[in-house]
PDB file of N, CA and C in Angstrom:
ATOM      1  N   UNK A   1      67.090 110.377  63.896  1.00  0.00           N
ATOM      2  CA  UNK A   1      68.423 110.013  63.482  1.00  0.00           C
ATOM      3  C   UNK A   1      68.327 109.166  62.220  1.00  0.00           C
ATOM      4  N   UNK A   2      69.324 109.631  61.198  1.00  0.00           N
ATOM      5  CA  UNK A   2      69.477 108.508  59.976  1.00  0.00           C
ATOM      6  C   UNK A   2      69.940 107.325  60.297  1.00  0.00           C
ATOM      7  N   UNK A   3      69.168 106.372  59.233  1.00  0.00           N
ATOM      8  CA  UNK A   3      69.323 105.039  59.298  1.00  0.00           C
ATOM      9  C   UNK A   3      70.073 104.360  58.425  1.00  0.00           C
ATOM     10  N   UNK A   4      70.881 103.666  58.347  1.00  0.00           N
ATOM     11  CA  UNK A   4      71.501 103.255  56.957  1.00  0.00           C
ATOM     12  C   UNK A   4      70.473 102.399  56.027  1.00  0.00           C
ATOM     13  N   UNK A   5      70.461 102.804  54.483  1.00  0.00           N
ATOM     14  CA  UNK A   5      69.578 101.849  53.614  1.00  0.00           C
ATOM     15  C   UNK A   5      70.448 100.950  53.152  1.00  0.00           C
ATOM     16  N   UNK A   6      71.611 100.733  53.735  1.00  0.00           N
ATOM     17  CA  UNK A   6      71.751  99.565  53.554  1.00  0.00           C
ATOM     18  C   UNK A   6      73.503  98.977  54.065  1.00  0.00           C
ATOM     19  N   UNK A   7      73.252  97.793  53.938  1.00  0.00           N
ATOM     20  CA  UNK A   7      74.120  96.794  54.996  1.00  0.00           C
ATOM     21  C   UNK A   7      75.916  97.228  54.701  1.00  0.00           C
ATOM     22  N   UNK A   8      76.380  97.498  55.185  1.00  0.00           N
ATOM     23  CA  UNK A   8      78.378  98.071  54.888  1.00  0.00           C
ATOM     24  C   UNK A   8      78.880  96.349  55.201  1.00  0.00           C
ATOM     25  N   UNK A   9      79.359  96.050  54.278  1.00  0.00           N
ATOM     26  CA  UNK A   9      80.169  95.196  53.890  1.00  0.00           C
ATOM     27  C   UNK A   9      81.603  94.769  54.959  1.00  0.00           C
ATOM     28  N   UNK A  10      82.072  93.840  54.919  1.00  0.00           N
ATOM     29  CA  UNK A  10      83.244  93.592  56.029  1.00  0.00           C
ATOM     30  C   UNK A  10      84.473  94.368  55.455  1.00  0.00           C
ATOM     31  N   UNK A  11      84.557  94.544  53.976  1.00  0.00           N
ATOM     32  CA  UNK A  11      86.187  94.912  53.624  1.00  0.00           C
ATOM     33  C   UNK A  11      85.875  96.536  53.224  1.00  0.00           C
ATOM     34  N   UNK A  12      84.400  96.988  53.382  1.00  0.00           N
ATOM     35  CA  UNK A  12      84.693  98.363  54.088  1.00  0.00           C
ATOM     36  C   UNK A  12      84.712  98.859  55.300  1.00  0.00           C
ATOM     37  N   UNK A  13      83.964  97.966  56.013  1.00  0.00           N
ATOM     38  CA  UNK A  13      84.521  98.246  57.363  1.00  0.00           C
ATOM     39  C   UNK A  13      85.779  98.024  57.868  1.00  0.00           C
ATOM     40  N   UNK A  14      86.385  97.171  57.493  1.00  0.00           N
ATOM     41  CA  UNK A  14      87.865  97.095  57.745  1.00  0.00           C
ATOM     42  C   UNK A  14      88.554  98.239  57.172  1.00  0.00           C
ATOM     43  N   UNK A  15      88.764  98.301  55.787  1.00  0.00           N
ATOM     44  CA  UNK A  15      89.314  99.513  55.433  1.00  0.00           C
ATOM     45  C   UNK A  15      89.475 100.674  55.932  1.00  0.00           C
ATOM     46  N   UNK A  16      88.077 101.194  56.659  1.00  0.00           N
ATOM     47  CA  UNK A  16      87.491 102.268  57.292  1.00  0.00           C
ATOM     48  C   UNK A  16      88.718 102.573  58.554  1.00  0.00           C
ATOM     49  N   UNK A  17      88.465 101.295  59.154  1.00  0.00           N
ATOM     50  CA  UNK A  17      88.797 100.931  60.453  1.00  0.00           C
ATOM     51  C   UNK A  17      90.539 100.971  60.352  1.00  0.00           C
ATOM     52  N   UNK A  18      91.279 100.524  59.251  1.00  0.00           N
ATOM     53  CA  UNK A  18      92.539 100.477  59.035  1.00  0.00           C
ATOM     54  C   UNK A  18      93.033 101.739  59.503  1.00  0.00           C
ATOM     55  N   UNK A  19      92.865 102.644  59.557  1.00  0.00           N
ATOM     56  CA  UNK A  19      93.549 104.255  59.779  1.00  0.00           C
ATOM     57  C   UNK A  19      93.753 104.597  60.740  1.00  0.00           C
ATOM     58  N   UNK A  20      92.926 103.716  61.590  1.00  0.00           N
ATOM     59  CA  UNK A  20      93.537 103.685  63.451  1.00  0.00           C
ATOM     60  C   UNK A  20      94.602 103.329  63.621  1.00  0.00           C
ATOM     61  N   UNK A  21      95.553 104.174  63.956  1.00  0.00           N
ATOM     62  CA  UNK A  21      97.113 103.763  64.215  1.00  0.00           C
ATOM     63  C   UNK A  21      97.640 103.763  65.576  1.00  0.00           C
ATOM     64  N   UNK A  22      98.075 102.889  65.912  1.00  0.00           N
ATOM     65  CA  UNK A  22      98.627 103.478  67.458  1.00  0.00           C
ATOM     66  C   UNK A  22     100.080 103.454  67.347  1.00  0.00           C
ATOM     67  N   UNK A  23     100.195 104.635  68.228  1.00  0.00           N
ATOM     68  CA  UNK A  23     101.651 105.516  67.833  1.00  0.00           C
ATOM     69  C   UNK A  23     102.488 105.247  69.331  1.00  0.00           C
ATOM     70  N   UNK A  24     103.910 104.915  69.217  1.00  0.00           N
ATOM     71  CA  UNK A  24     104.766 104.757  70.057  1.00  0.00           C
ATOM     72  C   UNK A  24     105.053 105.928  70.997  1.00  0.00           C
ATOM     73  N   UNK A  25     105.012 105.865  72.204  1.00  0.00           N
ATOM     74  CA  UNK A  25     105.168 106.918  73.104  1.00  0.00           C
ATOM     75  C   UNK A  25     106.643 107.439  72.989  1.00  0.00           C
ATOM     76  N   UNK A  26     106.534 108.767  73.098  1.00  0.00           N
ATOM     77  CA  UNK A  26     108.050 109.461  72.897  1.00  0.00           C
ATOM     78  C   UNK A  26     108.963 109.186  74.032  1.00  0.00           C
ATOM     79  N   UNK A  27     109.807 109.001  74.223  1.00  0.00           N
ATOM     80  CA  UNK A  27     110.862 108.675  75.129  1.00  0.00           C
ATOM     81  C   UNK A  27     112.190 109.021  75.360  1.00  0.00           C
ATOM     82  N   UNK A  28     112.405 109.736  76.317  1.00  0.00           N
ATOM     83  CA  UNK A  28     114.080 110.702  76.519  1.00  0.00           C
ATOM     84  C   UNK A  28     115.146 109.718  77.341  1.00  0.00           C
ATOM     85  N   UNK A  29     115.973 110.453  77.711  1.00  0.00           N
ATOM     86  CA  UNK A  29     117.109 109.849  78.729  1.00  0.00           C
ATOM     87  C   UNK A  29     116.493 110.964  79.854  1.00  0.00           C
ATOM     88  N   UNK A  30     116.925 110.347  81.274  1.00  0.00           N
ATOM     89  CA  UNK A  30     116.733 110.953  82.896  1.00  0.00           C
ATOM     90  C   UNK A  30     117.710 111.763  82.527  1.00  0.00           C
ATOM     91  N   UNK A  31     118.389 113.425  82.755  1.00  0.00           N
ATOM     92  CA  UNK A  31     119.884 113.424  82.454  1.00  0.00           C
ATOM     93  C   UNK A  31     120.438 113.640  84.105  1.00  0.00           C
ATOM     94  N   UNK A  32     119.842 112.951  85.060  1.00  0.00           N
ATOM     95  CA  UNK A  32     120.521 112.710  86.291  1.00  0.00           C
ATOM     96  C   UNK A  32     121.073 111.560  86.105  1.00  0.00           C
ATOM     97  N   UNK A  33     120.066 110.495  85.961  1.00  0.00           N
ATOM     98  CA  UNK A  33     120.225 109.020  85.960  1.00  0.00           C
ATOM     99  C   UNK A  33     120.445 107.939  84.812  1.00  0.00           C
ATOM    100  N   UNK A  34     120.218 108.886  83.786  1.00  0.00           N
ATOM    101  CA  UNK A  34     120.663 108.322  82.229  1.00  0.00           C
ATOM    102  C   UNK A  34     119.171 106.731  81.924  1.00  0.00           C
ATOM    103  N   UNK A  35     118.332 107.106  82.812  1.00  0.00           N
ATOM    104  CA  UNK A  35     117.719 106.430  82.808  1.00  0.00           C
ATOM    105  C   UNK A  35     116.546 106.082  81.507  1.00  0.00           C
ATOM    106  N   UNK A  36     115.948 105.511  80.497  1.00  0.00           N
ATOM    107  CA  UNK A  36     114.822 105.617  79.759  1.00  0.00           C
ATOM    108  C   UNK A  36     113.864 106.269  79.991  1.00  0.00           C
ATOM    109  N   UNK A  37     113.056 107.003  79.908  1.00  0.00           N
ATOM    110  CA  UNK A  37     112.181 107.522  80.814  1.00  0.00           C
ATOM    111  C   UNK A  37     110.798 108.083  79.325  1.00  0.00           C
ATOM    112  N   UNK A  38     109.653 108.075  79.509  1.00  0.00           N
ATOM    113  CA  UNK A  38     108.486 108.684  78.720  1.00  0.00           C
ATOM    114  C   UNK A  38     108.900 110.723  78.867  1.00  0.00           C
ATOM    115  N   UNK A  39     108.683 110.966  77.784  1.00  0.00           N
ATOM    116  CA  UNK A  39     108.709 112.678  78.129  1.00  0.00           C
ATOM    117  C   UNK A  39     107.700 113.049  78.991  1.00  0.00           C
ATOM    118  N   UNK A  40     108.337 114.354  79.480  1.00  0.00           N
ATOM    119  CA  UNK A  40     107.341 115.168  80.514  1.00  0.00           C
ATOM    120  C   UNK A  40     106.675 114.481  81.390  1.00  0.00           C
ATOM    121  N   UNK A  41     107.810 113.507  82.309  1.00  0.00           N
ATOM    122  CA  UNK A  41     107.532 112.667  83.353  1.00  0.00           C
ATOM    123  C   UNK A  41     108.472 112.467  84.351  1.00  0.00           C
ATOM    124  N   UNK A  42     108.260 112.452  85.744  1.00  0.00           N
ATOM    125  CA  UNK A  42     109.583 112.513  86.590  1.00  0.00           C
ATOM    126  C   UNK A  42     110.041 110.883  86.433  1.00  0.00           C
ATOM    127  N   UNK A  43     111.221 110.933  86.566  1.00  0.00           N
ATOM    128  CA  UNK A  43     112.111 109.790  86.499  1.00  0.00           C
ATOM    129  C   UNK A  43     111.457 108.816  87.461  1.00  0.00           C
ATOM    130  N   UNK A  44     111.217 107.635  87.378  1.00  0.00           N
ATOM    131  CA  UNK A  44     110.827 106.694  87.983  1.00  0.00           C
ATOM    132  C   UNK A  44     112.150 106.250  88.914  1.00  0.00           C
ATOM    133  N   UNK A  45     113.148 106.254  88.687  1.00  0.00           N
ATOM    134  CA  UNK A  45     114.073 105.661  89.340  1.00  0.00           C
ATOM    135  C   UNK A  45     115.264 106.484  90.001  1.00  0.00           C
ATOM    136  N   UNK A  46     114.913 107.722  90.155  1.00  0.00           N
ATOM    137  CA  UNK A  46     115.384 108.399  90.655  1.00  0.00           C
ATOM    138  C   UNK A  46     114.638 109.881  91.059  1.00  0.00           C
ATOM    139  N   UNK A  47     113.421 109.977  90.543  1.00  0.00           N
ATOM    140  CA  UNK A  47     112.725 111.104  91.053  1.00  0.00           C
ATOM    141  C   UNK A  47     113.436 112.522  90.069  1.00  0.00           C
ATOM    142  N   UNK A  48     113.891 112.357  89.467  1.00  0.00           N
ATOM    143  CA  UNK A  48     114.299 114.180  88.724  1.00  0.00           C
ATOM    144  C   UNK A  48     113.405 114.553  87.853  1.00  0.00           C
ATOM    145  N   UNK A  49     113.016 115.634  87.641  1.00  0.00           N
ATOM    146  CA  UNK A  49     112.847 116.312  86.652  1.00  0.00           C
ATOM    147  C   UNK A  49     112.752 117.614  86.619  1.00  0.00           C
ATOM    148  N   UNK A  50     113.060 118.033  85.785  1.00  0.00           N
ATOM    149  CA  UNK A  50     112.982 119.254  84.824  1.00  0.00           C
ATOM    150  C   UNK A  50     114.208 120.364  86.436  1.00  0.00           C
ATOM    151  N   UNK A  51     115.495 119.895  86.018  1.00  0.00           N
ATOM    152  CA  UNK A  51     116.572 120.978  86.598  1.00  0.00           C
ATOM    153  C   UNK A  51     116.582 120.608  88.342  1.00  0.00           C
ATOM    154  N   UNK A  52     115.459 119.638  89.014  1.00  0.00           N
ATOM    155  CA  UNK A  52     115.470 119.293  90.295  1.00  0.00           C
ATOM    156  C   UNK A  52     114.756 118.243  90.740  1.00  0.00           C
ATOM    157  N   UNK A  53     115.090 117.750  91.636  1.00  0.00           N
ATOM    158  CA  UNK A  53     114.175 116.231  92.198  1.00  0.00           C
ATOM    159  C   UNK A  53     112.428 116.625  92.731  1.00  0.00           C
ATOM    160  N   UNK A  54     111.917 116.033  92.134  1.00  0.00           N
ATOM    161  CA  UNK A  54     110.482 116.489  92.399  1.00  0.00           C
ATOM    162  C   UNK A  54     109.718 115.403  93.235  1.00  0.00           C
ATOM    163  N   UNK A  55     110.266 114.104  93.629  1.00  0.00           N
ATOM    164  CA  UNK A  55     110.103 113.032  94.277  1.00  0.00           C
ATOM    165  C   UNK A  55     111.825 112.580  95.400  1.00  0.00           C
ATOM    166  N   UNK A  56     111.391 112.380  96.492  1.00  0.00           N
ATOM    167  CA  UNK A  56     112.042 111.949  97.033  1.00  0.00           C
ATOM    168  C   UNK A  56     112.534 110.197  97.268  1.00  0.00           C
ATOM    169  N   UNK A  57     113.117 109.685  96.095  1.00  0.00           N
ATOM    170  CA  UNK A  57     113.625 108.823  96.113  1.00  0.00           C
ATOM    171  C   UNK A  57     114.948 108.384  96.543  1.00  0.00           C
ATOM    172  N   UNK A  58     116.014 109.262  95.710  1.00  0.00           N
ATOM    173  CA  UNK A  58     117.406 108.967  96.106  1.00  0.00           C
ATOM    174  C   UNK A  58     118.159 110.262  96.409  1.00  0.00           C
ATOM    175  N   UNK A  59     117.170 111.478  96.409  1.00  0.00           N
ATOM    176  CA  UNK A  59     117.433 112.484  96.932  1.00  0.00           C
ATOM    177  C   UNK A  59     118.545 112.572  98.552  1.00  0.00           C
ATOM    178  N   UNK A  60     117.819 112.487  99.533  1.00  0.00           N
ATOM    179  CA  UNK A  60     118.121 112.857 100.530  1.00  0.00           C
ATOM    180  C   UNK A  60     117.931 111.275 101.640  1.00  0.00           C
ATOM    181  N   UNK A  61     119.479 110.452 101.192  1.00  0.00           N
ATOM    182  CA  UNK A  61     119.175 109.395 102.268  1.00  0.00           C
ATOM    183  C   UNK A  61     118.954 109.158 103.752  1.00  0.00           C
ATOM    184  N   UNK A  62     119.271 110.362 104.324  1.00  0.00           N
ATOM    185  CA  UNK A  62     118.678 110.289 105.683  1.00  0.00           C
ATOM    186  C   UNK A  62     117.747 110.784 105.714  1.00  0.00           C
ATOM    187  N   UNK A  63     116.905 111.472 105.331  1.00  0.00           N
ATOM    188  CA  UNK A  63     116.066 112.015 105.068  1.00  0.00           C
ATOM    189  C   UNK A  63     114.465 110.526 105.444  1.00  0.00           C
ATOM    190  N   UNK A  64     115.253 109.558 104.375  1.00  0.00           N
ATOM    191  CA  UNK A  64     114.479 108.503 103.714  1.00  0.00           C
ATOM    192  C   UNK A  64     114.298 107.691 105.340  1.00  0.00           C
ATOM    193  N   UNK A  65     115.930 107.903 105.730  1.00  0.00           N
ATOM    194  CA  UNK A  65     115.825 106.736 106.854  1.00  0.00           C
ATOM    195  C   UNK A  65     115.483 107.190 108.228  1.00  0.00           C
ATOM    196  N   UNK A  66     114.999 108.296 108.167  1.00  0.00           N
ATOM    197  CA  UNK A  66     114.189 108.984 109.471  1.00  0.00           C
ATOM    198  C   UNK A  66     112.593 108.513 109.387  1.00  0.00           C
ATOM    199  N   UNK A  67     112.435 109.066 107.755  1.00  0.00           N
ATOM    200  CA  UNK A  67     110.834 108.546 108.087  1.00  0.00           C
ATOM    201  C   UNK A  67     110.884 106.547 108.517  1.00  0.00           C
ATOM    202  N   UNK A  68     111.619 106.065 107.970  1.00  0.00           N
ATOM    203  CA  UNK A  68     111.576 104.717 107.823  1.00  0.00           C
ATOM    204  C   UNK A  68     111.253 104.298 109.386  1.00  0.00           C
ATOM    205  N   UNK A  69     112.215 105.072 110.250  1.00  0.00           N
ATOM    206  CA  UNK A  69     112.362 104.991 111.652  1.00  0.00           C
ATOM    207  C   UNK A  69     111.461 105.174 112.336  1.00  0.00           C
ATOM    208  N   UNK A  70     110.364 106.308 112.037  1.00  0.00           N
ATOM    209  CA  UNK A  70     109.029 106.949 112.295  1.00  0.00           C
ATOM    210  C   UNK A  70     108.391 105.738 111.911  1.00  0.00           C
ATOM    211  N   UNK A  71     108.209 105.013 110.945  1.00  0.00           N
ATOM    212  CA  UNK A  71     107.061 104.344 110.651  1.00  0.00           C
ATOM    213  C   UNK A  71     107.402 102.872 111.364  1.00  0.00           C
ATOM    214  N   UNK A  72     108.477 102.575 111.465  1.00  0.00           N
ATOM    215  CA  UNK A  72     108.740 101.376 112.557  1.00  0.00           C
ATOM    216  C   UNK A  72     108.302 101.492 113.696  1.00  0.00           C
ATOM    217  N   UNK A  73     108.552 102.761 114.431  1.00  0.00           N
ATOM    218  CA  UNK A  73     108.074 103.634 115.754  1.00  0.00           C
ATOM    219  C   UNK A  73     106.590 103.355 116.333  1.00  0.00           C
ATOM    220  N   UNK A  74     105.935 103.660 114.946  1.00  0.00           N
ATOM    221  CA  UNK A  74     104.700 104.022 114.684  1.00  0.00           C
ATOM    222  C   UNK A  74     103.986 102.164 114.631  1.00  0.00           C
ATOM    223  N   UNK A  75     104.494 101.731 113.570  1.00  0.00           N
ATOM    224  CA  UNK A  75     103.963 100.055 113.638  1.00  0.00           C
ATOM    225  C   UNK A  75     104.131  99.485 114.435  1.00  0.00           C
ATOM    226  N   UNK A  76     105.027  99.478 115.741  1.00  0.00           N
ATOM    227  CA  UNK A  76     105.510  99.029 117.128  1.00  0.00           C
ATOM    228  C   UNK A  76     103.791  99.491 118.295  1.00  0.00           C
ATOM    229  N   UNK A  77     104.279 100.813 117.867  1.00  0.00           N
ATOM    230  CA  UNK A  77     102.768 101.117 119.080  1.00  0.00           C
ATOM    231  C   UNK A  77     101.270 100.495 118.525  1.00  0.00           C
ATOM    232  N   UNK A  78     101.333 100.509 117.298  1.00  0.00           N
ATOM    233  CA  UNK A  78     100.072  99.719 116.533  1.00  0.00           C
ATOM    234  C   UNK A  78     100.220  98.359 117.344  1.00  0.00           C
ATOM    235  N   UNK A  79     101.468  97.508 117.178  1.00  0.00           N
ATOM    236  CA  UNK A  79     101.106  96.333 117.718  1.00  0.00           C
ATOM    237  C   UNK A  79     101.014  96.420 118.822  1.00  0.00           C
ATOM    238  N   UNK A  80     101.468  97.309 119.795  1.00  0.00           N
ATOM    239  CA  UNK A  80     101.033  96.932 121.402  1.00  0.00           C
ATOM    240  C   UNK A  80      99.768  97.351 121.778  1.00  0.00           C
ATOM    241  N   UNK A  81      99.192  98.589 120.997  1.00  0.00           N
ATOM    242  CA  UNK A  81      98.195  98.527 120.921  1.00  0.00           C
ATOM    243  C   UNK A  81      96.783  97.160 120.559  1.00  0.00           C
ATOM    244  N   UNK A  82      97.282  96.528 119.300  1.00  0.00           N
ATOM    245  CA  UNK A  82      96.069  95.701 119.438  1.00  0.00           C
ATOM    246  C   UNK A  82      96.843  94.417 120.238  1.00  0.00           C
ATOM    247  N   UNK A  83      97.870  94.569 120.652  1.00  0.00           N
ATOM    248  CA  UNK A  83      97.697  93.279 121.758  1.00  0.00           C
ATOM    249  C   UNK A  83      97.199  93.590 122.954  1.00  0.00           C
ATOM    250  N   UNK A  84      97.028  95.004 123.450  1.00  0.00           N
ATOM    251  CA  UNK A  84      96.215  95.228 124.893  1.00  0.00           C
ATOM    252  C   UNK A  84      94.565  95.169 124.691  1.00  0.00           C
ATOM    253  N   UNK A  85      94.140  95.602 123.241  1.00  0.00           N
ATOM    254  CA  UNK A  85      93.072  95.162 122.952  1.00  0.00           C
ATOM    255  C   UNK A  85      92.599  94.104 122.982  1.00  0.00           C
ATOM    256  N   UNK A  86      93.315  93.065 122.281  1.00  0.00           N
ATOM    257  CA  UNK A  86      93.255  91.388 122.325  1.00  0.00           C
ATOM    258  C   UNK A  86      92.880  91.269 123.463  1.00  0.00           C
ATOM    259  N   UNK A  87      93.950  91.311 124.564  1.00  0.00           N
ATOM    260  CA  UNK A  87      93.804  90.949 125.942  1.00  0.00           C
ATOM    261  C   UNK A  87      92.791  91.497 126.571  1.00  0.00           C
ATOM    262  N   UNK A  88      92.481  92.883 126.181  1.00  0.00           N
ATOM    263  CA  UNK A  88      91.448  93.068 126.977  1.00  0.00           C
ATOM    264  C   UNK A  88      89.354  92.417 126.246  1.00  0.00           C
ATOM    265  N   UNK A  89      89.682  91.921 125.216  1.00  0.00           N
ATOM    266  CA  UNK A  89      88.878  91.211 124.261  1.00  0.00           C
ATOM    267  C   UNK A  89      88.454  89.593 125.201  1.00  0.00           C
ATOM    268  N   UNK A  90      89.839  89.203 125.597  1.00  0.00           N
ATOM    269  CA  UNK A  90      89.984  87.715 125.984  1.00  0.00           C
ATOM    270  C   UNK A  90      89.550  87.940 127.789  1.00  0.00           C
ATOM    271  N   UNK A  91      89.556  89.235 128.005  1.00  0.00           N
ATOM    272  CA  UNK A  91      89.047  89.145 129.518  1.00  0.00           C
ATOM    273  C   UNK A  91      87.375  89.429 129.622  1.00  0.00           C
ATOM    274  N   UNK A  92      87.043  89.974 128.865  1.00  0.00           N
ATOM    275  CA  UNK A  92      85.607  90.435 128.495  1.00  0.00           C
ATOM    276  C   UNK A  92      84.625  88.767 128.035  1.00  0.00           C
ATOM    277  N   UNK A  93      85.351  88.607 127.103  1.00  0.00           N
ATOM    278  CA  UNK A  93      85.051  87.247 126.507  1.00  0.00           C
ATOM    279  C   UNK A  93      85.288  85.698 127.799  1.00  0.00           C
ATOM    280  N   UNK A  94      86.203  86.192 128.655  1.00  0.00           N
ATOM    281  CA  UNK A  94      86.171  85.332 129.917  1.00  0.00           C
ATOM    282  C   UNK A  94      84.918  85.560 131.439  1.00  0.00           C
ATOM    283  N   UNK A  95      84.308  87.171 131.099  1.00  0.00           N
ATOM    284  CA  UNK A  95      83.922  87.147 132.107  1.00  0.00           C
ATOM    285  C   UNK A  95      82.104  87.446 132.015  1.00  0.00           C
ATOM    286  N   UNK A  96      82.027  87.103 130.434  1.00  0.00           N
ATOM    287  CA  UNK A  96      80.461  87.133 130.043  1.00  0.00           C
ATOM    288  C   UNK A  96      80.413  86.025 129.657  1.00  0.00           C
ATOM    289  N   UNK A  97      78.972  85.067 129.979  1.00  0.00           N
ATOM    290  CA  UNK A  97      78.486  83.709 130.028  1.00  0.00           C
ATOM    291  C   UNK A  97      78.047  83.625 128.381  1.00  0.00           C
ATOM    292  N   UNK A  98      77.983  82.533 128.509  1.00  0.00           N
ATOM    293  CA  UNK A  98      77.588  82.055 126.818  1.00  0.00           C
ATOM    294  C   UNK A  98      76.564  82.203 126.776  1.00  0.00           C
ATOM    295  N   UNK A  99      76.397  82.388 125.833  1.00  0.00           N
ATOM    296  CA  UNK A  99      74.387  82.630 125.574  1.00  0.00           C
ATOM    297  C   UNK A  99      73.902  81.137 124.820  1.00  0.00           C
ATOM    298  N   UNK A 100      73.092  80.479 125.694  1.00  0.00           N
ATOM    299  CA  UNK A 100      72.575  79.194 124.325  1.00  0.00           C
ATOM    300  C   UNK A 100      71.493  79.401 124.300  1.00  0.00           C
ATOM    301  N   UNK A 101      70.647  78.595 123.474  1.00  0.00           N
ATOM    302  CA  UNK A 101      69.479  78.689 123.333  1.00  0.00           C
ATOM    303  C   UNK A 101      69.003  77.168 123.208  1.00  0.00           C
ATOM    304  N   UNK A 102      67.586  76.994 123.657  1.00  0.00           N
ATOM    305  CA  UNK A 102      66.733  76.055 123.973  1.00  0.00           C
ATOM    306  C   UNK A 102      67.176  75.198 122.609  1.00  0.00           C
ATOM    307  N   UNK A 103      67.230  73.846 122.011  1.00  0.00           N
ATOM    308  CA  UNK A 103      67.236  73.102 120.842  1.00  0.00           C
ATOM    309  C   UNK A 103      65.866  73.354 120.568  1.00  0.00           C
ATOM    310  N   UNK A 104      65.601  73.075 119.485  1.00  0.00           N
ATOM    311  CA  UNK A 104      64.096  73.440 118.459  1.00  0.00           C
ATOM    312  C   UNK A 104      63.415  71.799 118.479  1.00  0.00           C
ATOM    313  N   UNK A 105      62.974  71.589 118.787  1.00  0.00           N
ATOM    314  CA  UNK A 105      62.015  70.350 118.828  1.00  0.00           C
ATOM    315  C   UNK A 105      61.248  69.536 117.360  1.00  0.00           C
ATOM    316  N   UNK A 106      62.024  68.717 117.181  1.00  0.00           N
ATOM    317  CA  UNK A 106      61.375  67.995 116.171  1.00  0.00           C
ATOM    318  C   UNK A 106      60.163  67.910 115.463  1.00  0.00           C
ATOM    319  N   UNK A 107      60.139  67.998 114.288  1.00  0.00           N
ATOM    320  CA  UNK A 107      58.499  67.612 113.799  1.00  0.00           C
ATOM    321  C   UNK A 107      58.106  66.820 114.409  1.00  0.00           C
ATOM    322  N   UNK A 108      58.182  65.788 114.819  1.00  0.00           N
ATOM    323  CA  UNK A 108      57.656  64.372 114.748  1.00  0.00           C
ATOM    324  C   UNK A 108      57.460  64.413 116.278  1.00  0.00           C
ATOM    325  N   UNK A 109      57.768  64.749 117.194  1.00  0.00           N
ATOM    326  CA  UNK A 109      57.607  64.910 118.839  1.00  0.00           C
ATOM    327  C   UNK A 109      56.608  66.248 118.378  1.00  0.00           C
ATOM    328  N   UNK A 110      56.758  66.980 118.094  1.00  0.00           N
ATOM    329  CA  UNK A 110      55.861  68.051 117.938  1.00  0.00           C
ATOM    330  C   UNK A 110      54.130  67.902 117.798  1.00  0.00           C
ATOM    331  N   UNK A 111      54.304  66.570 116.827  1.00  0.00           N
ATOM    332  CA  UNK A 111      52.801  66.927 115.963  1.00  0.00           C
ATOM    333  C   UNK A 111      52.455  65.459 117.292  1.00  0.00           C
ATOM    334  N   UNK A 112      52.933  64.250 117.709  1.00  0.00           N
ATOM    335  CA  UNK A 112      52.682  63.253 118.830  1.00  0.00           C
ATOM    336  C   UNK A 112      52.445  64.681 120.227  1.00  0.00           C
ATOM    337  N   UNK A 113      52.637  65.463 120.559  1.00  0.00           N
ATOM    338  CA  UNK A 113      52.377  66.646 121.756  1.00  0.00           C
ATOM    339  C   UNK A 113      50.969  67.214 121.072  1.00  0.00           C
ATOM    340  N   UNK A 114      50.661  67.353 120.181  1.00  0.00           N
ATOM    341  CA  UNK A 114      49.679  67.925 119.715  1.00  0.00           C
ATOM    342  C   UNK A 114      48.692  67.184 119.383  1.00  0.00           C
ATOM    343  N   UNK A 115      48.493  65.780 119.000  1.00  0.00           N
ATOM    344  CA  UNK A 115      47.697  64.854 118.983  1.00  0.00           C
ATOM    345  C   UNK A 115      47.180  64.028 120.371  1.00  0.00           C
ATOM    346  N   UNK A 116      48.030  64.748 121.863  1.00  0.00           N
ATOM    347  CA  UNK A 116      48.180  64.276 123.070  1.00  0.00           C
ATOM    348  C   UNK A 116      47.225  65.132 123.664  1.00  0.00           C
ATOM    349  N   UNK A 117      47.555  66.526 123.274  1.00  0.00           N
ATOM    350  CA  UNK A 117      46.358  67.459 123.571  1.00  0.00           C
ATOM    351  C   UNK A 117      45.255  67.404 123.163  1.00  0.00           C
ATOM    352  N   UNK A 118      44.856  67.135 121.950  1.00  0.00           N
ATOM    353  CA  UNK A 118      43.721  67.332 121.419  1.00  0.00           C
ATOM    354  C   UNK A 118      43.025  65.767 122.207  1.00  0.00           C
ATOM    355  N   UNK A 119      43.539  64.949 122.103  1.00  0.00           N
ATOM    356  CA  UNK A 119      42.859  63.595 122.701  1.00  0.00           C
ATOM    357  C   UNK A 119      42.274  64.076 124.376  1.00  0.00           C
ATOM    358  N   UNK A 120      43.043  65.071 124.790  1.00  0.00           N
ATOM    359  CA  UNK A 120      42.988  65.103 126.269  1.00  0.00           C
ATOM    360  C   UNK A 120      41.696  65.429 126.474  1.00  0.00           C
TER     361      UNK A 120
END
């Protein structure tokens, strides 16, 4: 690969660099919702495009409030679910013993047990 023989200057690199333009995104009206909207994009605030609703936003309000009903339905049995879990967590956890373990014994009692033996 070529190497440059030699060092490019700051006000040609800038110059260079000047021609990068960034260009404003094109932008229509919703003609359901008269809304602002980017071209060749469904309406954010109402779901239309191009002659029909392609998102169900404000389409079909019962529609909206059936699933809503389903998912309340649905988050209800979730919670009774993990509260029979809980409970059955807190009976498990009531009817297995704690596990401890022996304390670890000091240096200092350690190496006096070992100087007790060796004397013996």
């Amino acid at each position: 690969m070529a190497t440059p023989k030699k060092r490019t200057g700051k006000a040609s690199q800038n110059s260079r660099r000047a021609n990068w333009k960034g260009t404003i995104p094109a932008t229509t009206t919703c003609p359901n919702c008269k809304a602002v909207i980017p071209t060749h994009t469904v309406c954010p605030e109402c779901g239309y495009y191009k002659n029909g609703f392609a998102s169900i936003k404000k389409q079909q309000p019962a529609v909206v409030e059936a699933k809503e009903e389903t998912k309340k339905a649905k988050t209800k049995k979730a919670e009774v679910e993990t509260e029979t879990k809980a409970e059955e967590a807190a009976e498990v956890k009531a009817e297995a013993p704690k596990k401890t373990r022996k304390p670890r014994a000091k240096k200092a009692e350690t190496e006096t047990k070992a100087e007790e033996k060796t004397e013996a």
